[in-house]
N, C-alpha and C. Protein backbone atom coordinates (compact mmCIF):
# COMPACT_ATOMS: atom_id res chain seq x y z
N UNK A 1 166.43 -42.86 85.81
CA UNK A 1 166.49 -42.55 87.23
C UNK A 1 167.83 -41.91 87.55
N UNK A 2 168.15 -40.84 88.29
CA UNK A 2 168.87 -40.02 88.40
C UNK A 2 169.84 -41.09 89.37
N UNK A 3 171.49 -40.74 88.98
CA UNK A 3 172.50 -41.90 89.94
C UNK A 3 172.36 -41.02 91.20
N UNK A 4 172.74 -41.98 92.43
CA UNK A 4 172.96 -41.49 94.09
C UNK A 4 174.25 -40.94 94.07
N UNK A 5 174.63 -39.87 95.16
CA UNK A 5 175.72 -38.94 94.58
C UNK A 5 177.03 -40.19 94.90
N UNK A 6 176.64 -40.83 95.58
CA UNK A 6 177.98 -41.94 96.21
C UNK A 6 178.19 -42.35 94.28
N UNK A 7 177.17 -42.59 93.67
CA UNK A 7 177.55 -43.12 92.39
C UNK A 7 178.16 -42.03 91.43
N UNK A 8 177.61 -41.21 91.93
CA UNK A 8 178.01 -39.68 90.80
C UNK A 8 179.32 -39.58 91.70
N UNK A 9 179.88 -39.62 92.49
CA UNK A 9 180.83 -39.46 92.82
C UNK A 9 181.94 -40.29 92.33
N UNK A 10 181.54 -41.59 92.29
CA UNK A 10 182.49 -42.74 91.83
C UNK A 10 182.58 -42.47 90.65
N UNK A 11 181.88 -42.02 89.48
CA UNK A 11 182.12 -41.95 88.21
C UNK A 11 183.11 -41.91 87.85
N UNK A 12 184.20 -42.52 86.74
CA UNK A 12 185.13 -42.07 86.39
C UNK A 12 185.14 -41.43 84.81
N UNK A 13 184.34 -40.05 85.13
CA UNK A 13 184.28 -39.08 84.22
C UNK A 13 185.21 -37.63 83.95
N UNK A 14 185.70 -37.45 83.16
CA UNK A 14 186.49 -36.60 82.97
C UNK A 14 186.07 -34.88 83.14
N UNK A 15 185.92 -33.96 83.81
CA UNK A 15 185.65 -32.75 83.65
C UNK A 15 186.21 -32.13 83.44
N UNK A 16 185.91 -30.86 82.58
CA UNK A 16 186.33 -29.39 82.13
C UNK A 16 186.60 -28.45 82.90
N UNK A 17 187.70 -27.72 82.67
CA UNK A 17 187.68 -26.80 84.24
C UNK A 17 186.64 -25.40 83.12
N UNK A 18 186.55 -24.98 82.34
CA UNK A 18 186.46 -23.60 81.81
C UNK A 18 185.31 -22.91 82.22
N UNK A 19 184.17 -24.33 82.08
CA UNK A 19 182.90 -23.62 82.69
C UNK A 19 182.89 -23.21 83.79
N UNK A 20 183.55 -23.66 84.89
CA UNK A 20 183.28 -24.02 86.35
C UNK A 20 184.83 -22.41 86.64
N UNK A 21 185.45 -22.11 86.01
CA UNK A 21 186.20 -20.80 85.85
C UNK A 21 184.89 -19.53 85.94
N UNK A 22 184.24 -19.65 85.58
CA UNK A 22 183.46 -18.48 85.27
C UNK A 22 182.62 -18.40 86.86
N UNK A 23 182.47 -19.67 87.01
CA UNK A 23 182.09 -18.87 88.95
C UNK A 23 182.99 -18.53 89.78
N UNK A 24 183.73 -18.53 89.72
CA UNK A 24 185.17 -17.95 90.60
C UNK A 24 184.53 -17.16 90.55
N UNK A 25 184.38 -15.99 89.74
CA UNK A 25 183.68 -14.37 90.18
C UNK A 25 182.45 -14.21 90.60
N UNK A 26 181.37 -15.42 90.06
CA UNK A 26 180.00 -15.27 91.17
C UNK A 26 180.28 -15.36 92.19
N UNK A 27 181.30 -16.41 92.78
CA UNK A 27 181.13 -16.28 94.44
C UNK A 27 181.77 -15.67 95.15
N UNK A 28 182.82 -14.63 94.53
CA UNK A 28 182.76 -13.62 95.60
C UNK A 28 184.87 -13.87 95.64
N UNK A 29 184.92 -14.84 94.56
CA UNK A 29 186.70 -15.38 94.61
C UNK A 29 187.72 -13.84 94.20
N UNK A 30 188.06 -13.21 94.55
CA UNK A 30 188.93 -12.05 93.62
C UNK A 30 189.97 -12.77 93.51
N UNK A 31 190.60 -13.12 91.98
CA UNK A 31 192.05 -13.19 91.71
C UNK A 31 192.72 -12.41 90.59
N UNK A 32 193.70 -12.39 90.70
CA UNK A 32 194.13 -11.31 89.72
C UNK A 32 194.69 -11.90 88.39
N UNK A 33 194.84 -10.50 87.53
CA UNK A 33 194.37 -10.24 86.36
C UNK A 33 195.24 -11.64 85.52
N UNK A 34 194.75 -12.50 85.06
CA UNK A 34 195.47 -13.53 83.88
C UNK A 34 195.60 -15.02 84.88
N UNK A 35 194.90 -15.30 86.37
CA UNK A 35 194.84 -16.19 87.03
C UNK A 35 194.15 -16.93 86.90
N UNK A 36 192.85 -16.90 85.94
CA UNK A 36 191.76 -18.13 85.07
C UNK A 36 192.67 -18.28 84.35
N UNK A 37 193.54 -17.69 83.57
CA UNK A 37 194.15 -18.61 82.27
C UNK A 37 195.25 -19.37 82.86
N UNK A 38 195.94 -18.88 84.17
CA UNK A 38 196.73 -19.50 84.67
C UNK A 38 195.93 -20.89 85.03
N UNK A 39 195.35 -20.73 85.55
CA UNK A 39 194.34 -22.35 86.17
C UNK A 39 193.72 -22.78 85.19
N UNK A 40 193.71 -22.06 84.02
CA UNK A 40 193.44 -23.17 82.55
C UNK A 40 194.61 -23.63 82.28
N UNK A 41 195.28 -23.14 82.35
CA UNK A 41 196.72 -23.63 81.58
C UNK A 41 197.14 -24.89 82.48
N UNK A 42 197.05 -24.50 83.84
CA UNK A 42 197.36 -25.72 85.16
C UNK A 42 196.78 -26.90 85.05
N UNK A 43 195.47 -26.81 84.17
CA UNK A 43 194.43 -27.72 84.14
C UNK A 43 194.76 -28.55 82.91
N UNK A 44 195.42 -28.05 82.02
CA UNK A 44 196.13 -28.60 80.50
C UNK A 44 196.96 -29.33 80.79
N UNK A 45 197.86 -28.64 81.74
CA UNK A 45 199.39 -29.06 81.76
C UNK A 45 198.94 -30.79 82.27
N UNK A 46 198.07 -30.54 83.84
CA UNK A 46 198.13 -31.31 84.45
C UNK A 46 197.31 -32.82 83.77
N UNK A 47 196.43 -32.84 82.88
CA UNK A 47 196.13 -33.32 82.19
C UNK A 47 196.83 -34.35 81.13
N UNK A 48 197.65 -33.39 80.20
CA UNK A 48 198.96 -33.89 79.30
C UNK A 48 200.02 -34.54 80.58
N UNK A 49 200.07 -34.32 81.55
CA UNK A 49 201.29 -34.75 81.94
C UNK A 49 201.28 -36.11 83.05
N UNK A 50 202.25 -37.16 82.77
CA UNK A 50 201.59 -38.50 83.60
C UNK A 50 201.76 -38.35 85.18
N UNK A 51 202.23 -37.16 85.61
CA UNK A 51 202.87 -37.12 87.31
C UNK A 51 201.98 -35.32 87.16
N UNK A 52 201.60 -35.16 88.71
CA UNK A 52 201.85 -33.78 88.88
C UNK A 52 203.12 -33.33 89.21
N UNK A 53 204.00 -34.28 89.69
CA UNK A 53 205.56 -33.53 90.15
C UNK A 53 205.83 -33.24 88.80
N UNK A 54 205.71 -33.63 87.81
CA UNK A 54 206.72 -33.23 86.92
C UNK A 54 206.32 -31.68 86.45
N UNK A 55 205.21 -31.91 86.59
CA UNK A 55 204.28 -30.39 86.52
C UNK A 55 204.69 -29.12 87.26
N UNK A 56 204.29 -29.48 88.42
CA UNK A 56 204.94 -28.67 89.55
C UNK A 56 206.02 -28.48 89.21
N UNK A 57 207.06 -29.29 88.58
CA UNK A 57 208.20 -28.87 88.85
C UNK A 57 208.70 -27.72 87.73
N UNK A 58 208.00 -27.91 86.83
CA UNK A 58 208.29 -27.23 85.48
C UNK A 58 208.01 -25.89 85.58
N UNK A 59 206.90 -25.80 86.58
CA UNK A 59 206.05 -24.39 86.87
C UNK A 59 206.72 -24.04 87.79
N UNK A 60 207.23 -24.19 88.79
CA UNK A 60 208.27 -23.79 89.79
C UNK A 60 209.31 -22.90 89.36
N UNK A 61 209.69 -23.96 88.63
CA UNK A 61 210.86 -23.51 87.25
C UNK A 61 210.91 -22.11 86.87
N UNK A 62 209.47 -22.13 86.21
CA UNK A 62 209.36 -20.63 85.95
C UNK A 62 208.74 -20.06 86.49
N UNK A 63 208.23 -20.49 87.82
CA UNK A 63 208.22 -18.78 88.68
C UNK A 63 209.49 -18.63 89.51
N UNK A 64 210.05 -19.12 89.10
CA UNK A 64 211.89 -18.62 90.16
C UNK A 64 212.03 -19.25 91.28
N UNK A 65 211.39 -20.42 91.76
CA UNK A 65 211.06 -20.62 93.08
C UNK A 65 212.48 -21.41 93.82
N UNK A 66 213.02 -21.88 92.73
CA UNK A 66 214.86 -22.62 93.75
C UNK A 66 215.08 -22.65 91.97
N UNK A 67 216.46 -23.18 92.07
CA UNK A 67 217.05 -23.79 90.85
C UNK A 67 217.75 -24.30 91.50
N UNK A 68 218.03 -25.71 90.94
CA UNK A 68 216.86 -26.16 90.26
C UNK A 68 215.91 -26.80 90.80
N UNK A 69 214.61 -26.51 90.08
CA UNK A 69 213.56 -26.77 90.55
C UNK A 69 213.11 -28.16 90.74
N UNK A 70 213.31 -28.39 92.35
CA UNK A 70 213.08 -29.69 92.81
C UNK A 70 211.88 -29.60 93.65
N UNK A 71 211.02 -30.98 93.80
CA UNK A 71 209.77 -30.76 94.13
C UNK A 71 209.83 -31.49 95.53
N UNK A 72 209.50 -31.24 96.40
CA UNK A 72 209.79 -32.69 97.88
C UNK A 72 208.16 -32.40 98.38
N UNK A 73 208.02 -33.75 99.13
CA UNK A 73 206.78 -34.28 99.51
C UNK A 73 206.82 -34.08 100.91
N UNK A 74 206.41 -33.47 101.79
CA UNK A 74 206.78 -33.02 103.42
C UNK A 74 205.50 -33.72 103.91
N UNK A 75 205.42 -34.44 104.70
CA UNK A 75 204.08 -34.84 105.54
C UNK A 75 203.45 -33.88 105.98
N UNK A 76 202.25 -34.22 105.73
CA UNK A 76 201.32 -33.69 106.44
C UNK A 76 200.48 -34.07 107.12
N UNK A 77 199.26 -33.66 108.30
CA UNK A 77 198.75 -33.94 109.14
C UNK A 77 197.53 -34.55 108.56
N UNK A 78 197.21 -35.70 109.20
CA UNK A 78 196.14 -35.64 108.05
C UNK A 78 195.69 -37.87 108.23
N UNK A 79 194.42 -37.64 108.40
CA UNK A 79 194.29 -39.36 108.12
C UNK A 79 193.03 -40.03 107.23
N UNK A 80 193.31 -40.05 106.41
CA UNK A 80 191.84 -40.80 105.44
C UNK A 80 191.93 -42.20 105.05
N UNK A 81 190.81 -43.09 106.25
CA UNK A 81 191.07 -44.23 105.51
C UNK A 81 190.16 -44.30 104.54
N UNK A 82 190.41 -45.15 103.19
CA UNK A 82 189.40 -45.94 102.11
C UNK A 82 188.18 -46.11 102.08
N UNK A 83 187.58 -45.32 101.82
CA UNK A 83 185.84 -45.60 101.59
C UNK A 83 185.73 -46.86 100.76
N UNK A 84 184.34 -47.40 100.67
CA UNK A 84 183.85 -48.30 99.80
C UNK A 84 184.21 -46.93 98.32
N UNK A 85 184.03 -46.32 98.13
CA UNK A 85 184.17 -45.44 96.79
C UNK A 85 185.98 -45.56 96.51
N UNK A 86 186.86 -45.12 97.79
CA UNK A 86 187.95 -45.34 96.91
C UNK A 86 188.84 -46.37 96.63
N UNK A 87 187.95 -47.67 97.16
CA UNK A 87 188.46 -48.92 97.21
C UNK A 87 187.91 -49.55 95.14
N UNK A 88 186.80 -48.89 95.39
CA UNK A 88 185.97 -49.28 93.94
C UNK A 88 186.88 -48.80 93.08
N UNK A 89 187.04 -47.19 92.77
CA UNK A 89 188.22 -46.27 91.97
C UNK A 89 189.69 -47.15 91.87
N UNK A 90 189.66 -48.06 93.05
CA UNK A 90 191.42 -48.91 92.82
C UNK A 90 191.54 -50.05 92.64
N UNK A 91 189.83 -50.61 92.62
CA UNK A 91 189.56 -51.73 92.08
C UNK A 91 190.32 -52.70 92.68
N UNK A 92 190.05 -53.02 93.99
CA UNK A 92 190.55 -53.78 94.98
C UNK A 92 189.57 -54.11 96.50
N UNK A 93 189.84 -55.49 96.81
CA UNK A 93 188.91 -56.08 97.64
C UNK A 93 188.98 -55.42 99.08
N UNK A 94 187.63 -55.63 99.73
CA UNK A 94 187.85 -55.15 101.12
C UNK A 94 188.65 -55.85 101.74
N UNK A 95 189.77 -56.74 101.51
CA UNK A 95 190.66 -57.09 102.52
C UNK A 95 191.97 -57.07 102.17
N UNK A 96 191.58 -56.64 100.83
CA UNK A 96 193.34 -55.71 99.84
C UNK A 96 193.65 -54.55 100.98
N UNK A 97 195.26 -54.37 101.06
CA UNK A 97 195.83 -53.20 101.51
C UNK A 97 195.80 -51.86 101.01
N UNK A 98 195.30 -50.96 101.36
CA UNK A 98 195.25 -49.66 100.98
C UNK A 98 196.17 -48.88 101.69
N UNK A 99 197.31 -48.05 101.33
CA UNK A 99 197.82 -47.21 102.12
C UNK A 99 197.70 -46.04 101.91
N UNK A 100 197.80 -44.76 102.86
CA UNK A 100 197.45 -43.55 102.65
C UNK A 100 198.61 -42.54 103.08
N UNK A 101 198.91 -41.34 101.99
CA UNK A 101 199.73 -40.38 102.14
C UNK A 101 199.42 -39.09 101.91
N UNK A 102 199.32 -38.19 103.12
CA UNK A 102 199.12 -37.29 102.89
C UNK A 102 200.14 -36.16 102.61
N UNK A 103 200.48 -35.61 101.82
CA UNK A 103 201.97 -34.94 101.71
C UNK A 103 201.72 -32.83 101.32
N UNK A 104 202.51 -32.12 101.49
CA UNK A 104 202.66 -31.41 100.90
C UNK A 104 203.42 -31.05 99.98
N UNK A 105 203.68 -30.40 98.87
CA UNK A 105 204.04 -30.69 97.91
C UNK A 105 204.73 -29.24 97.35
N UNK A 106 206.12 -29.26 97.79
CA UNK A 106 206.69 -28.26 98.26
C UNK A 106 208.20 -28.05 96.95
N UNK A 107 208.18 -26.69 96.76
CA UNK A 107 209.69 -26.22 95.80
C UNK A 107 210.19 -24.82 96.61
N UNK A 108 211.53 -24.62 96.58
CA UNK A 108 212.14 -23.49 97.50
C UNK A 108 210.99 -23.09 98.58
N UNK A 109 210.78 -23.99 99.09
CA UNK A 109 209.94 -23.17 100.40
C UNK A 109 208.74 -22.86 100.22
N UNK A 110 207.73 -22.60 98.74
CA UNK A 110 206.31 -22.54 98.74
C UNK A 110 206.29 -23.78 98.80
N UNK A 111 204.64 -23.29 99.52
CA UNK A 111 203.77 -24.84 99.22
C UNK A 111 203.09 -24.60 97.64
N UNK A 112 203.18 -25.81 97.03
CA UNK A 112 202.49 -25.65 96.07
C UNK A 112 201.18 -26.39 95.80
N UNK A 113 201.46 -27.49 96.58
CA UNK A 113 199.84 -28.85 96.60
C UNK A 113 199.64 -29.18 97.84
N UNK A 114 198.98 -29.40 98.35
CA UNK A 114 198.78 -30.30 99.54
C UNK A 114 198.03 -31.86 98.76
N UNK A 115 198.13 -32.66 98.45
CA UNK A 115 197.72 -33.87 98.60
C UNK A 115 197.21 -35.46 99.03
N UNK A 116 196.56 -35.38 99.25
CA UNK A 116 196.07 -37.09 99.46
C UNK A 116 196.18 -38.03 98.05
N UNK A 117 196.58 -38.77 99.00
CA UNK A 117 197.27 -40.37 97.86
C UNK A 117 196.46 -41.62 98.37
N UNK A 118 195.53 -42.16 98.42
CA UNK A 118 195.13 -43.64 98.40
C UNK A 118 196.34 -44.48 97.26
N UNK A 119 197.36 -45.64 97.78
CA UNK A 119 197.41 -46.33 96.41
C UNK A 119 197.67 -47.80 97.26
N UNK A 120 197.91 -48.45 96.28
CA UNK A 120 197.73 -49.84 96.74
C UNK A 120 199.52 -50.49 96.25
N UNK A 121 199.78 -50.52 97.82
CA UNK A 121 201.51 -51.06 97.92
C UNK A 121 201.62 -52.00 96.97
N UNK A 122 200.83 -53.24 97.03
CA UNK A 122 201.01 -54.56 96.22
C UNK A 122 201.33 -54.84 95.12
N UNK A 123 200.97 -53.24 94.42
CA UNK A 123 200.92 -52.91 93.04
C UNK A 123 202.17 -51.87 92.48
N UNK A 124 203.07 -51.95 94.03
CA UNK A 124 204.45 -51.12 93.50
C UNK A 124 205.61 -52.38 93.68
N UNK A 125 206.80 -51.65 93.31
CA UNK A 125 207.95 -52.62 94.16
C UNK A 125 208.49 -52.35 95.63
N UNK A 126 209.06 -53.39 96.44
CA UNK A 126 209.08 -53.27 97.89
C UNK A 126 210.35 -51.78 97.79
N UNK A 127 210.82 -51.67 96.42
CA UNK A 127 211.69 -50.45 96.48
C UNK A 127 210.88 -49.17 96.81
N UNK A 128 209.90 -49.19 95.70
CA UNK A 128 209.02 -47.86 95.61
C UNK A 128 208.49 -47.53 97.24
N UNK A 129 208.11 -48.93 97.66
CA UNK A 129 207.13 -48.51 98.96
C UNK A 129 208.15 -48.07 100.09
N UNK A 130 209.48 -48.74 100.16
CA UNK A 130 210.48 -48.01 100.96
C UNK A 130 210.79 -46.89 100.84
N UNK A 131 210.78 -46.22 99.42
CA UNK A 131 211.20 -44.81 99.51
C UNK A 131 209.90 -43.90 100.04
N UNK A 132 208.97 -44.90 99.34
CA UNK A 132 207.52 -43.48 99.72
C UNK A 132 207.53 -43.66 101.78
N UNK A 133 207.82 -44.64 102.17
CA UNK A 133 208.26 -44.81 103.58
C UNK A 133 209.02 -44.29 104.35
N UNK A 134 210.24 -43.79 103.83
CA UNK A 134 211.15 -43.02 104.52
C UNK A 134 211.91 -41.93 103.67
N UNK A 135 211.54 -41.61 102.94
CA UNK A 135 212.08 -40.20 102.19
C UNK A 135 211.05 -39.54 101.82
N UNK A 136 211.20 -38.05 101.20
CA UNK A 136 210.23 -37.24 100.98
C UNK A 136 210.16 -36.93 99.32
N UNK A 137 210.35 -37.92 99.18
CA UNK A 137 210.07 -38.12 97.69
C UNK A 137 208.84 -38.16 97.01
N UNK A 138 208.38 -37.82 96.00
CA UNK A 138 207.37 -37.40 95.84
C UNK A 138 206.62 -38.74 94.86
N UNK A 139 205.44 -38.92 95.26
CA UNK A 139 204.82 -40.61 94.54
C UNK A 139 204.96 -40.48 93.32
N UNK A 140 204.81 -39.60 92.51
CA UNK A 140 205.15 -39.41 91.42
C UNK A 140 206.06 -40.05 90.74
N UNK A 141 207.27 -38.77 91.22
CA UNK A 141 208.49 -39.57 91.03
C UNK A 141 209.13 -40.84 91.59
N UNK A 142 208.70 -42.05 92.08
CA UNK A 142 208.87 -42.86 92.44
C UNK A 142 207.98 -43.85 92.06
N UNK A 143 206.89 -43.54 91.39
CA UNK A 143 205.98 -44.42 90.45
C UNK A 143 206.35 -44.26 89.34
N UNK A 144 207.32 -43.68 88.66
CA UNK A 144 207.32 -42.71 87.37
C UNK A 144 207.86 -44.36 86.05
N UNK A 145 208.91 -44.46 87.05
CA UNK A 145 209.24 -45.92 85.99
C UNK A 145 208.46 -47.33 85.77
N UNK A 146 207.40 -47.30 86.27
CA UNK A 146 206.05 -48.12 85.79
C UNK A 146 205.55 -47.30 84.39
N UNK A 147 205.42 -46.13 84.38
CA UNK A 147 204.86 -46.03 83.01
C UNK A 147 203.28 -45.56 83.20
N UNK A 148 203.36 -44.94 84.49
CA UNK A 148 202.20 -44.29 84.48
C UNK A 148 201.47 -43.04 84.18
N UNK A 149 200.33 -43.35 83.79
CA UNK A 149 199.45 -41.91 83.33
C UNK A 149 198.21 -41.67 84.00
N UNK A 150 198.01 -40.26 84.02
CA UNK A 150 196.84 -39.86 84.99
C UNK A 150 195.52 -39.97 84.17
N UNK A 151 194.33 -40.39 84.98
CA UNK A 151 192.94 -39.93 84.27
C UNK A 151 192.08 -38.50 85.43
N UNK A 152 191.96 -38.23 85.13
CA UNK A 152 191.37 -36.83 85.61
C UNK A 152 189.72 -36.59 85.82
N UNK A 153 189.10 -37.12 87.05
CA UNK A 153 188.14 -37.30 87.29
C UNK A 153 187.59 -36.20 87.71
N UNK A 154 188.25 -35.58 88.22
CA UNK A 154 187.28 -33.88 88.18
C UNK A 154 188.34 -32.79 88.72
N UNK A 155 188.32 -31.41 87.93
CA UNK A 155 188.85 -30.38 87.82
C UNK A 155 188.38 -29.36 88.19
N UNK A 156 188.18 -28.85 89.65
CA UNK A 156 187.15 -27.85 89.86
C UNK A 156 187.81 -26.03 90.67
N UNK A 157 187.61 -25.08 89.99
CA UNK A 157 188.39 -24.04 91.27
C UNK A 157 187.85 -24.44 92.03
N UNK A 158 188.27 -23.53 93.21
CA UNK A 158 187.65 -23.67 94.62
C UNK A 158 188.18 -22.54 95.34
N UNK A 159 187.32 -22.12 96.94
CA UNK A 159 187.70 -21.34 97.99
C UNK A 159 187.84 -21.50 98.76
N UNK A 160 188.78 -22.53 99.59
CA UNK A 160 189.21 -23.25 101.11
C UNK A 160 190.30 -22.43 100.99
N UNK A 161 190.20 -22.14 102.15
CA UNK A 161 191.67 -21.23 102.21
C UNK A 161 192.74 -20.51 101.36
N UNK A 162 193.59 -21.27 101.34
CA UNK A 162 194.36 -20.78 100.24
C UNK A 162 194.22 -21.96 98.85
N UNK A 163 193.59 -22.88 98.98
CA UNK A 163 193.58 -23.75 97.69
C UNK A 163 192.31 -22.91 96.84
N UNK A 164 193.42 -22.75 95.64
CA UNK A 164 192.45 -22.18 94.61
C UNK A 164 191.54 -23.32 92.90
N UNK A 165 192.28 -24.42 93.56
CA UNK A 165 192.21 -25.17 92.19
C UNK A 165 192.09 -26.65 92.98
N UNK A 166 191.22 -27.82 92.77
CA UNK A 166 191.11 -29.14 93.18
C UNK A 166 191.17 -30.19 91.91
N UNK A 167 191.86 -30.94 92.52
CA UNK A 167 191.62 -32.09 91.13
C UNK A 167 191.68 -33.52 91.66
N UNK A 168 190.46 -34.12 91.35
CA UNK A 168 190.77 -35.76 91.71
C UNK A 168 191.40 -36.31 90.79
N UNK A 169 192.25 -37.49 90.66
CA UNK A 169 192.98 -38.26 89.65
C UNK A 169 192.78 -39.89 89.87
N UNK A 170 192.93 -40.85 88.99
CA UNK A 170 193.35 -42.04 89.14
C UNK A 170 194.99 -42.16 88.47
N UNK A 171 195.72 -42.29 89.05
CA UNK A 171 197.01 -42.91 88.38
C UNK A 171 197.17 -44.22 88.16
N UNK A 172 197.30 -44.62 86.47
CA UNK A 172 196.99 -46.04 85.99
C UNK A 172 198.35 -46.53 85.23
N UNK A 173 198.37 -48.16 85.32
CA UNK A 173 199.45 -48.50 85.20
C UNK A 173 199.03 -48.66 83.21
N UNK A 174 200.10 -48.67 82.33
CA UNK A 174 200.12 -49.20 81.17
C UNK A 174 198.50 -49.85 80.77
N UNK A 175 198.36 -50.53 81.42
CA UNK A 175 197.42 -51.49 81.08
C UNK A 175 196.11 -51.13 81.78
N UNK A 176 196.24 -49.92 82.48
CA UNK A 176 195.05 -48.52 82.84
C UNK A 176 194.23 -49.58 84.42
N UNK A 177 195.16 -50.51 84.60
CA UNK A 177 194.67 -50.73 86.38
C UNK A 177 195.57 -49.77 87.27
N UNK A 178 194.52 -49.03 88.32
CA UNK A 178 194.63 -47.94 89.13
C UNK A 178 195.72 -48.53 90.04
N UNK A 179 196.25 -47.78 90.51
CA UNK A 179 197.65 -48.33 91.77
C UNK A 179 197.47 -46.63 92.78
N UNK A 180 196.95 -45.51 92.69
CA UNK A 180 196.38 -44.48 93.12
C UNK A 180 195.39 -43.85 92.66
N UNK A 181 194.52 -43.44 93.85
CA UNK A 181 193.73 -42.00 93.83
C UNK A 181 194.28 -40.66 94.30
N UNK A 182 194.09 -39.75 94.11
CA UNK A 182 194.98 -38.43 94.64
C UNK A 182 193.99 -37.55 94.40
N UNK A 183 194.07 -36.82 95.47
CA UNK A 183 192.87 -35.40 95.53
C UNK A 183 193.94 -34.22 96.10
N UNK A 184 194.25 -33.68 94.65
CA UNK A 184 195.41 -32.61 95.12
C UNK A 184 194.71 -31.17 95.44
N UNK A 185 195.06 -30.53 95.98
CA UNK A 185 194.98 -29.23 96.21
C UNK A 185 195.78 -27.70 95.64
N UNK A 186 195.70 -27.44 94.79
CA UNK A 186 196.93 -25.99 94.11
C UNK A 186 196.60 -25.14 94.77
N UNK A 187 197.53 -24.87 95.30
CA UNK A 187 197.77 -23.09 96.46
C UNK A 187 197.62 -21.93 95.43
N UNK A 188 197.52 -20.75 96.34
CA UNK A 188 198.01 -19.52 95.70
C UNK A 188 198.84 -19.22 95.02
N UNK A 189 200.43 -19.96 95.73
CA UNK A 189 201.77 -19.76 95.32
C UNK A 189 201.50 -20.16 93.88
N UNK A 190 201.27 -20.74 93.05
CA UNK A 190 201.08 -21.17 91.81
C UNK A 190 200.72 -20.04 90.82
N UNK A 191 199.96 -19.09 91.52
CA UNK A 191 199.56 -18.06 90.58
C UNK A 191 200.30 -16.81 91.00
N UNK A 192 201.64 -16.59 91.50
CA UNK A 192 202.41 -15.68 92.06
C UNK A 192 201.89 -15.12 93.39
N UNK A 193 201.03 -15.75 93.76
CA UNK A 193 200.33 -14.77 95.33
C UNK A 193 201.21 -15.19 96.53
């Protein structure tokens, strides 16, 4: 019997971006010349690497964007509370705390991500949650000394505006219990546009 999409949604299955590259040009996406391999390569990096800041930041790096290439988290507008789906993904009770951050995800002045963060405070230190509270520091880097690594629940292009690339994530501690969900967004700026 075929799963309900709420279940196909929850899956925590890993996807390929390469196939899902080849419709960029059925639907009508124009990008220029070496920008699938760029969003393959984005899709590698981001994969191998346990933070997207550190990602971002590396790629920043080399498109010239500040030196040095520092990544900051700017608020954004924006409110999503916790579905029953991303409470399941963090594996925490309906009366566990969920907090939510929506940030942009910014080097010399491009945007480079826009992001949503579900994670669960309880599961940081009262340090971590102060900085993600009042500085624009990026969760990443402020989860980074737990020892966390990403699982990559789906990798898809896309055509919303200027986001050309989507990726859901779980960020898991050592011992692979979730402390975030994140549904990032990659801009243009990423591929020189």
């Amino acid at each position: 019997m075929p799963k309900s999409f709420s279940e196909q949604r929850s899956a925590v299955q890993p996807r390929m971006i390469r196939p899902a590259l080849l419709s960029l040009f059925c639907v009508g996406l124009w990008l220029p010349a070496g920008a699938d391999d760029a969003l393959a390569r984005l899709e590698r990096d981001l994969a191998r690497g346990p933070t997207a800041t550190e990602v971002l930041a590396r790629w920043c790096g080399e498109l010239h964007f500040a030196d040095p290439p520092q990544i900051h988290a700017e608020p954004a507008p924006g409110k999503n509370l916790p579905d029953a789906g991303v409470r399941a993904l963090l594996k925490v009770s309906t009366s566990e705390l969920v907090d939510y951050r929506r940030v942009q995800l910014t080097c010399g002045g491009h945007v480079l991500s826009v992001a949503d963060n579900w994670y669960v405070p309880s599961r940081l230190t009262p340090d971590m949650n102060r900085t993600l509270d009042t500085t624009d520091t990026p969760f990443g880097t402020v989860v980074k000394p737990l020892g966390i690594h990403r699982l990559t629940l789906s990798a898809l292009p896309t055509q919303a505006g200027s986001t050309v690339f989507r990726v859901r994530a779980l960020l898991l501690l050592p011992e692979n219990r979730p402390i975030s969900l994140v549904v990032e967004n990659y801009q243009k700026s990423l591929l020189g546009r």
